[in-house]
PDB file of N, CA and C in Angstrom:
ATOM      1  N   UNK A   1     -19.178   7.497 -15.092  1.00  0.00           N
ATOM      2  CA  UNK A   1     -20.041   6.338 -15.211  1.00  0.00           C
ATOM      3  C   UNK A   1     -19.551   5.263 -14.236  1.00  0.00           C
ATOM      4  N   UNK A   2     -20.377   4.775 -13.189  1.00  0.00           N
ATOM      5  CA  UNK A   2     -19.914   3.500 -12.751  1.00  0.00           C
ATOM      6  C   UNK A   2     -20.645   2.278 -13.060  1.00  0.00           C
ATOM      7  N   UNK A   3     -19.472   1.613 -12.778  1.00  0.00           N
ATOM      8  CA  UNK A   3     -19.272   0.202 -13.543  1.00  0.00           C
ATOM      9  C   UNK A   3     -19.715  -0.773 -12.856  1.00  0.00           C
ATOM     10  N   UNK A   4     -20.713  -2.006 -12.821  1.00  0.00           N
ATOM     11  CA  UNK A   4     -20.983  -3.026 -11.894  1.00  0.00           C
ATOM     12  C   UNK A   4     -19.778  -4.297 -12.152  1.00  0.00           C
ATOM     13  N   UNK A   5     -19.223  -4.084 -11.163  1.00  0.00           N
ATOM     14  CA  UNK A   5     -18.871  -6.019 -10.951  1.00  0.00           C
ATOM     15  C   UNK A   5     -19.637  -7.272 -10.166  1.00  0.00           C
ATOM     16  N   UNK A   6     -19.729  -8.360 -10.798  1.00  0.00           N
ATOM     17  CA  UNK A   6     -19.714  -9.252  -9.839  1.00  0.00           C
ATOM     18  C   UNK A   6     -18.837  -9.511  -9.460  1.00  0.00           C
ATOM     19  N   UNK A   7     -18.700 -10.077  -8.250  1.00  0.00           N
ATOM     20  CA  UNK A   7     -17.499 -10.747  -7.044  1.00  0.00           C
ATOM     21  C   UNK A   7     -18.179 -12.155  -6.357  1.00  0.00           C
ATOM     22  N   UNK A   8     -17.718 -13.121  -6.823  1.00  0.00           N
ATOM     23  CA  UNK A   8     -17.739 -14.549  -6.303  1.00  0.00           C
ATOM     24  C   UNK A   8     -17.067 -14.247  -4.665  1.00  0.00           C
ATOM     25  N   UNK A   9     -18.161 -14.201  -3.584  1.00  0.00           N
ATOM     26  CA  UNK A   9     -17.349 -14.453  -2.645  1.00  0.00           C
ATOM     27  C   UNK A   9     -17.769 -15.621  -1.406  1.00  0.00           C
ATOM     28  N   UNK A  10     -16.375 -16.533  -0.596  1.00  0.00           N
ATOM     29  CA  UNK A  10     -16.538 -17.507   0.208  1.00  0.00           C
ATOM     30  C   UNK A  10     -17.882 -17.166   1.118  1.00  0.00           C
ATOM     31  N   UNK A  11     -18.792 -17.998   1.705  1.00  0.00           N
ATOM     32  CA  UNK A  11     -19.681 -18.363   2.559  1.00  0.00           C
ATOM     33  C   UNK A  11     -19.245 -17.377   3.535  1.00  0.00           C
ATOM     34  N   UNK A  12     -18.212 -17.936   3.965  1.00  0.00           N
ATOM     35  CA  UNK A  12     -17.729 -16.613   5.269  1.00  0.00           C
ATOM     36  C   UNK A  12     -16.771 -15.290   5.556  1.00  0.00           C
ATOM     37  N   UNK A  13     -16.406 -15.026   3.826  1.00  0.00           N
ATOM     38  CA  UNK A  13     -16.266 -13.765   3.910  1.00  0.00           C
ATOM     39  C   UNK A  13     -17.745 -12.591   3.636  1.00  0.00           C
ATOM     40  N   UNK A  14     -18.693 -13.552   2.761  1.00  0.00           N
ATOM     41  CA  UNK A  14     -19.940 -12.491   2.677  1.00  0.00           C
ATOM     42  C   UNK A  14     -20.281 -11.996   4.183  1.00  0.00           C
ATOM     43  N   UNK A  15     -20.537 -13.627   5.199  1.00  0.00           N
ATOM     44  CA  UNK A  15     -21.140 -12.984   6.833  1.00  0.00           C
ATOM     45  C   UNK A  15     -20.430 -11.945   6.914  1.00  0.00           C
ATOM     46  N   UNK A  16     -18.876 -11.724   6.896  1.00  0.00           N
ATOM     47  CA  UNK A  16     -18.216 -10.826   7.663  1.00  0.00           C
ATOM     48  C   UNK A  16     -18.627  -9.483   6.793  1.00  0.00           C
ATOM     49  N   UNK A  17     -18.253  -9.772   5.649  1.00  0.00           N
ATOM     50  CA  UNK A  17     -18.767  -8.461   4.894  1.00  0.00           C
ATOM     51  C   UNK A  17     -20.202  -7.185   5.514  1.00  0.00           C
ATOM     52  N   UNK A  18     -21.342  -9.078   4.913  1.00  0.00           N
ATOM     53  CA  UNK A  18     -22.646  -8.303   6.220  1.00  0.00           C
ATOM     54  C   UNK A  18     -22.697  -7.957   7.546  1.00  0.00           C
ATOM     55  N   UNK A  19     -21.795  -8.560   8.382  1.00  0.00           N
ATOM     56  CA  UNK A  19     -21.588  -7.819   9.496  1.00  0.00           C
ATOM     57  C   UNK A  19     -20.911  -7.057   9.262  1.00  0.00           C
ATOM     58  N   UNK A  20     -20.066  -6.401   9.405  1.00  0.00           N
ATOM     59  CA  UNK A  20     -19.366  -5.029   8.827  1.00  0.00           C
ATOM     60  C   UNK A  20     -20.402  -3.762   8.405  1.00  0.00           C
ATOM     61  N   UNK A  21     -20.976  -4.218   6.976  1.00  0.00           N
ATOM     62  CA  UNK A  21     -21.942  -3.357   6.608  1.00  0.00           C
ATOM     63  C   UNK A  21     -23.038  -3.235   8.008  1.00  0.00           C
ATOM     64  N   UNK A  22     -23.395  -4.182   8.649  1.00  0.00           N
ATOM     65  CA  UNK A  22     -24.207  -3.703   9.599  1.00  0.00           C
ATOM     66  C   UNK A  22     -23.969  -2.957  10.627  1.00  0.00           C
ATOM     67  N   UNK A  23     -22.564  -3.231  11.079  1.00  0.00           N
ATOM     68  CA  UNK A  23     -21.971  -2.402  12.474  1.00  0.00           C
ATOM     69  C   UNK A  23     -21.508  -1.090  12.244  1.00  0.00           C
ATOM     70  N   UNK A  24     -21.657  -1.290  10.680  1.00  0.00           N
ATOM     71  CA  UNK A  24     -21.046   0.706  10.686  1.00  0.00           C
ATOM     72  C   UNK A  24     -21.754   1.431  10.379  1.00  0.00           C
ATOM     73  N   UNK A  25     -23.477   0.626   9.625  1.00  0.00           N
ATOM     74  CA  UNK A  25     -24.188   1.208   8.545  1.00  0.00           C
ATOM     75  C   UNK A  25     -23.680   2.141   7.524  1.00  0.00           C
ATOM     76  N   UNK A  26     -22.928   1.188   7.183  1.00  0.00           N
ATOM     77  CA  UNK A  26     -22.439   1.493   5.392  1.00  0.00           C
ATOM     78  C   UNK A  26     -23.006   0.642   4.250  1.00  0.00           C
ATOM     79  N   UNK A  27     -23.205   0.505   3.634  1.00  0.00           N
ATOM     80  CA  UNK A  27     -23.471  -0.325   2.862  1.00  0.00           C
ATOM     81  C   UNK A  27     -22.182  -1.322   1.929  1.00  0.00           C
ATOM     82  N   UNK A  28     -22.279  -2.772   1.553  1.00  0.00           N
ATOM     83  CA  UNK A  28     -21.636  -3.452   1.574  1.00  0.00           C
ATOM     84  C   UNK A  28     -20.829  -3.024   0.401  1.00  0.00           C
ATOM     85  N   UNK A  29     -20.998  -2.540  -0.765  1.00  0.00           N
ATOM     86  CA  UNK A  29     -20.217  -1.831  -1.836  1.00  0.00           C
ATOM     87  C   UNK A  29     -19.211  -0.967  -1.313  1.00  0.00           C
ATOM     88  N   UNK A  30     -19.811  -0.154  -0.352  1.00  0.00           N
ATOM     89  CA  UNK A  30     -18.855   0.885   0.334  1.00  0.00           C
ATOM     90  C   UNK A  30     -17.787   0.380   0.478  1.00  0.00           C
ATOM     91  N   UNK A  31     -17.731  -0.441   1.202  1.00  0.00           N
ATOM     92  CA  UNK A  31     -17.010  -1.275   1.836  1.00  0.00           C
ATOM     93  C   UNK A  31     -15.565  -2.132   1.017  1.00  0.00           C
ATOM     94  N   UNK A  32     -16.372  -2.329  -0.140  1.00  0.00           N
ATOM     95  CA  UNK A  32     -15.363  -3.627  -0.996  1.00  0.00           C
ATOM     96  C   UNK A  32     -15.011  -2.128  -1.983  1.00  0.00           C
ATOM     97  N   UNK A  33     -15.506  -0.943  -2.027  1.00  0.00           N
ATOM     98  CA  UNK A  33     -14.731   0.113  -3.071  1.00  0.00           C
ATOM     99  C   UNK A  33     -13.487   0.423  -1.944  1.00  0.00           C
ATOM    100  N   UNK A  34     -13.522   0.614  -0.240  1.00  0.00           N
ATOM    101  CA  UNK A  34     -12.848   0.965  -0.008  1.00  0.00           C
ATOM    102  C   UNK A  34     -11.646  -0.348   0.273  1.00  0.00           C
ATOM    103  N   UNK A  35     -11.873  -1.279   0.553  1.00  0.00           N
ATOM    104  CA  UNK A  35     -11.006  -2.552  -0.020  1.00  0.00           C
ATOM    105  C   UNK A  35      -9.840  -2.489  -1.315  1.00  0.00           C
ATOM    106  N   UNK A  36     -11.427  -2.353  -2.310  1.00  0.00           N
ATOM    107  CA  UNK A  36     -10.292  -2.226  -3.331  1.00  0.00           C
ATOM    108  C   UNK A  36      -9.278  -0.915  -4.169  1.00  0.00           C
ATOM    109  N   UNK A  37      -9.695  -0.095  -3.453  1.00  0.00           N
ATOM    110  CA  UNK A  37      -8.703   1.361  -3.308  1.00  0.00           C
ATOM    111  C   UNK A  37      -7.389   1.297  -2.382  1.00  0.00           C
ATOM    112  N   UNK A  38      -7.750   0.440  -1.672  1.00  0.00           N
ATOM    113  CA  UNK A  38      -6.392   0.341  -0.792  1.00  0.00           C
ATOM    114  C   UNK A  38      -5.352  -0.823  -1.661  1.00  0.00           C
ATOM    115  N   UNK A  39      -5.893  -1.602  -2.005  1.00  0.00           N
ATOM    116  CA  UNK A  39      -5.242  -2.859  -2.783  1.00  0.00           C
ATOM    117  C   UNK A  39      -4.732  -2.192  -3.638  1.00  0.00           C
ATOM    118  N   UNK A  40      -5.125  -1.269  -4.975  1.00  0.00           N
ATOM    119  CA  UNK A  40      -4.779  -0.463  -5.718  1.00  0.00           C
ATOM    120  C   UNK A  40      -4.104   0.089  -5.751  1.00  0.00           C
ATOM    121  N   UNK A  41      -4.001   1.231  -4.589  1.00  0.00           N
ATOM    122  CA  UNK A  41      -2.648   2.146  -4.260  1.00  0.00           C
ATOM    123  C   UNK A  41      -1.417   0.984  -3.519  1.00  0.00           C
ATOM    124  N   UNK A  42      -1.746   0.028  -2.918  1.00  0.00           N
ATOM    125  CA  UNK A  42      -0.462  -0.694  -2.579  1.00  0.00           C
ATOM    126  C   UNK A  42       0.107  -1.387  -3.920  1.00  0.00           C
ATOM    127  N   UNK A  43      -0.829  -1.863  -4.647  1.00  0.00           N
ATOM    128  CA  UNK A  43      -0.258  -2.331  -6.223  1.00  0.00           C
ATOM    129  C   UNK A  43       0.809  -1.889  -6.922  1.00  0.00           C
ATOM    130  N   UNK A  44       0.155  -0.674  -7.111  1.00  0.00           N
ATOM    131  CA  UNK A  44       0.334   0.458  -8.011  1.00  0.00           C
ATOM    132  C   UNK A  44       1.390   1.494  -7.399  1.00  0.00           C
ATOM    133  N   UNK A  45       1.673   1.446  -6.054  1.00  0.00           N
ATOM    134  CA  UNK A  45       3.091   2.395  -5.543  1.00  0.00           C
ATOM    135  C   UNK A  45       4.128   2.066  -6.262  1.00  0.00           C
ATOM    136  N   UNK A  46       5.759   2.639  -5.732  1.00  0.00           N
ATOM    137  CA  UNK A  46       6.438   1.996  -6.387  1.00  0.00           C
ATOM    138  C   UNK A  46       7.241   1.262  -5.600  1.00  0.00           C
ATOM    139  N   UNK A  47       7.699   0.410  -6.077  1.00  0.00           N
ATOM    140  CA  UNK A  47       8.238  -0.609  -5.568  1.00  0.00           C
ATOM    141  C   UNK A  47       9.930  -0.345  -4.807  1.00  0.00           C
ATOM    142  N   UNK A  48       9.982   0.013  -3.467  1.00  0.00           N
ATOM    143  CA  UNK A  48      11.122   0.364  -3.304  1.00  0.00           C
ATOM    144  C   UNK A  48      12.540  -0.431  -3.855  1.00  0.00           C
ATOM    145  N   UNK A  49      12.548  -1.882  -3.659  1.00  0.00           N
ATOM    146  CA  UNK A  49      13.143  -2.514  -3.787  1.00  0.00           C
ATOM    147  C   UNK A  49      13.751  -2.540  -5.583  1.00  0.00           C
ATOM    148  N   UNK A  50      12.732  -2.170  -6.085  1.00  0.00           N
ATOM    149  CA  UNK A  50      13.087  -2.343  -7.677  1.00  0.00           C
ATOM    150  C   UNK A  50      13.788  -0.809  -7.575  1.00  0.00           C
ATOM    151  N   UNK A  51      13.055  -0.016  -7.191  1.00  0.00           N
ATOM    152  CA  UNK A  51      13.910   1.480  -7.056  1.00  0.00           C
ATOM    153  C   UNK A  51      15.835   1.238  -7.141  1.00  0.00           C
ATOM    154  N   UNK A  52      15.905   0.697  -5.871  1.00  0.00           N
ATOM    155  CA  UNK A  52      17.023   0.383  -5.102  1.00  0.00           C
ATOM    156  C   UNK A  52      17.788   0.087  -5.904  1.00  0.00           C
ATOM    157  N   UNK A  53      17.557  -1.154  -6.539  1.00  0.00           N
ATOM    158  CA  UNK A  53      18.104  -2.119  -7.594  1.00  0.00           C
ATOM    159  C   UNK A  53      19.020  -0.995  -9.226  1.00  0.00           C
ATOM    160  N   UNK A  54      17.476  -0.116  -9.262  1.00  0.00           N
ATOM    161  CA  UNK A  54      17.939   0.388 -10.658  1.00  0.00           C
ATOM    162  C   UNK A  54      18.992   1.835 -10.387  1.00  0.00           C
ATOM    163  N   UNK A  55      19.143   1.628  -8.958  1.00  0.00           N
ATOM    164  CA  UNK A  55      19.902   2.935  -8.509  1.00  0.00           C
ATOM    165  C   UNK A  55      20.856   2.468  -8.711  1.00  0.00           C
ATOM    166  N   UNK A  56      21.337   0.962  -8.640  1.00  0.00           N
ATOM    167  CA  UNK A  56      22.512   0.262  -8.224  1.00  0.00           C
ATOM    168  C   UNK A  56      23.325   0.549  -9.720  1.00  0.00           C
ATOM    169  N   UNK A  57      22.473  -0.208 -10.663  1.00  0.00           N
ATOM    170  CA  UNK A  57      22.549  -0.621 -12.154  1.00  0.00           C
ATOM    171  C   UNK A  57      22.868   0.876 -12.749  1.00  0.00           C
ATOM    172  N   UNK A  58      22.387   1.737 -12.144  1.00  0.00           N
ATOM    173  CA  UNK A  58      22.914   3.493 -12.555  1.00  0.00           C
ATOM    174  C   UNK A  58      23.976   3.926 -12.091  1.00  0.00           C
ATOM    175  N   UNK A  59      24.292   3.280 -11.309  1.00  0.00           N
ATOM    176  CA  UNK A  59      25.098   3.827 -10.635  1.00  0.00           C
ATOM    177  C   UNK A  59      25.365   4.754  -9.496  1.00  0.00           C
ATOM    178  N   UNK A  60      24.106   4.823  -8.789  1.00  0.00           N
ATOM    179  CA  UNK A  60      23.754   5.955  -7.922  1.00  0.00           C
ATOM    180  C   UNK A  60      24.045   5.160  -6.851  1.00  0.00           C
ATOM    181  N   UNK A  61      25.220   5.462  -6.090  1.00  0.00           N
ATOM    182  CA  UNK A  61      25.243   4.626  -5.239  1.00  0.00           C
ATOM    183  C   UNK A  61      26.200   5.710  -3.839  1.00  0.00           C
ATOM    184  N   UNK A  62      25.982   5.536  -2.827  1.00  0.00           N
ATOM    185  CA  UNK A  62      26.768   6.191  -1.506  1.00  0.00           C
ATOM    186  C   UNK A  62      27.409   5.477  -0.697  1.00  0.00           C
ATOM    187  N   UNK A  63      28.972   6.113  -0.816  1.00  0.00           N
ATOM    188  CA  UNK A  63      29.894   5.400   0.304  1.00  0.00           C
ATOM    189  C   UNK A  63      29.509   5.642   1.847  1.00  0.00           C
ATOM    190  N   UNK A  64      29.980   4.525   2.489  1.00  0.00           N
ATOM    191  CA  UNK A  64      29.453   4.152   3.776  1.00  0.00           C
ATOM    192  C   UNK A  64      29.986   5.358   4.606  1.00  0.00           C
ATOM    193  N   UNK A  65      31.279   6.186   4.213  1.00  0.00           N
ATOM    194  CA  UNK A  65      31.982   6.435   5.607  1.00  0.00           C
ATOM    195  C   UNK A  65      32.042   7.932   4.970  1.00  0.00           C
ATOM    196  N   UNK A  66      30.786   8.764   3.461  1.00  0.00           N
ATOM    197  CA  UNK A  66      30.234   9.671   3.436  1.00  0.00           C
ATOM    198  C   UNK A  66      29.145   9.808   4.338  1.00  0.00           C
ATOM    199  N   UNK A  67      28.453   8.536   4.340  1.00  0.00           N
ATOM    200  CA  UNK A  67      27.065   8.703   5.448  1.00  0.00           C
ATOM    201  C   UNK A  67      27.611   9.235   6.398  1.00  0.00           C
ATOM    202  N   UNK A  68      28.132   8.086   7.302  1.00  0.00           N
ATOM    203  CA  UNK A  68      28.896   8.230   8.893  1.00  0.00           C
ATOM    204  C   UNK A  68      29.107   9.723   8.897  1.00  0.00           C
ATOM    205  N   UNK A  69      29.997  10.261   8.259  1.00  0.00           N
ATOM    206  CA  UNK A  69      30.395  11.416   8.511  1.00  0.00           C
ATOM    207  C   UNK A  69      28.957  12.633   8.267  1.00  0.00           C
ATOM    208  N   UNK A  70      28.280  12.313   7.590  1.00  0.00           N
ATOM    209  CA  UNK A  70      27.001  13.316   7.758  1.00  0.00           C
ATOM    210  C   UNK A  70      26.204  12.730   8.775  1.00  0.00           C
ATOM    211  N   UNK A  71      25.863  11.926   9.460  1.00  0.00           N
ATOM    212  CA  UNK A  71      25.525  11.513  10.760  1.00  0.00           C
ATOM    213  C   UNK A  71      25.956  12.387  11.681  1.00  0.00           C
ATOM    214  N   UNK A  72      27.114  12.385  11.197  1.00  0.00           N
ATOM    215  CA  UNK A  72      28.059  13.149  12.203  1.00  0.00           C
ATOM    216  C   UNK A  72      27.888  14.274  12.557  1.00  0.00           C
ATOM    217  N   UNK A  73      27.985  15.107  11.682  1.00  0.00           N
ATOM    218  CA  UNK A  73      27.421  16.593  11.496  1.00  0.00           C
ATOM    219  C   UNK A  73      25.575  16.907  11.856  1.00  0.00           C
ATOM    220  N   UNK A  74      24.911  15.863  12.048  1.00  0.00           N
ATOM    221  CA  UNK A  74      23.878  16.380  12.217  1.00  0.00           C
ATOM    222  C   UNK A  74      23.566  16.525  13.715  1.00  0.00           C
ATOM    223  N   UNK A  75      23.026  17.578  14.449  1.00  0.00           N
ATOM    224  CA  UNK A  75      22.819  17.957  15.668  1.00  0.00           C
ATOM    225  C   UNK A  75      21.953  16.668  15.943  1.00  0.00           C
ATOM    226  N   UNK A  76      21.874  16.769  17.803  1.00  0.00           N
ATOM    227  CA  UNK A  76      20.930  15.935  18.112  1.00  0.00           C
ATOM    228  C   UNK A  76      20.337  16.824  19.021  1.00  0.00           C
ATOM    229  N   UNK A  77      19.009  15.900  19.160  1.00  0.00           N
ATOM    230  CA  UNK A  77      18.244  16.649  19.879  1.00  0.00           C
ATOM    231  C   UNK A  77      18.105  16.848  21.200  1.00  0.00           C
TER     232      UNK A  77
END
């Protein structure tokens, strides 16, 4: 089932909107579903930084001069 929203939008984001919809011939829904699918998945990823954090608080953590040394070992190209 899809769902209608309204969307309050500025004077001059609608022009751009309608231009858009006109230069690609898509229609203007198209447009703000694919908007808001992208907003969504950037929302909704996960957050590296909080990742990072709870690795810390776990304890998952790697010494500097284990890296270096697997640097080391890896061929170059």
């Amino acid at each position: 089932m899809t769902a209608v929203v309204s969307l309050p939008l500025e004077p001059e984001q609608f022009k751009r909107l309608q231009h858009l919809a006109q230069m690609t011939r898509r229609d203007q829904a198209w447009h703000l579903r694919q908007a808001l699918n992208r907003y969504l998945e950037q929302q909704t990823a996960p957050d590296p930084v909080e990742e990072g954090l709870a690795d810390v608080r776990a304890g998952r953590l790697l010494d500097l001069s284990d890296i270096e040394a697997k640097w080391r070992q890896t061929p170059t190209c």
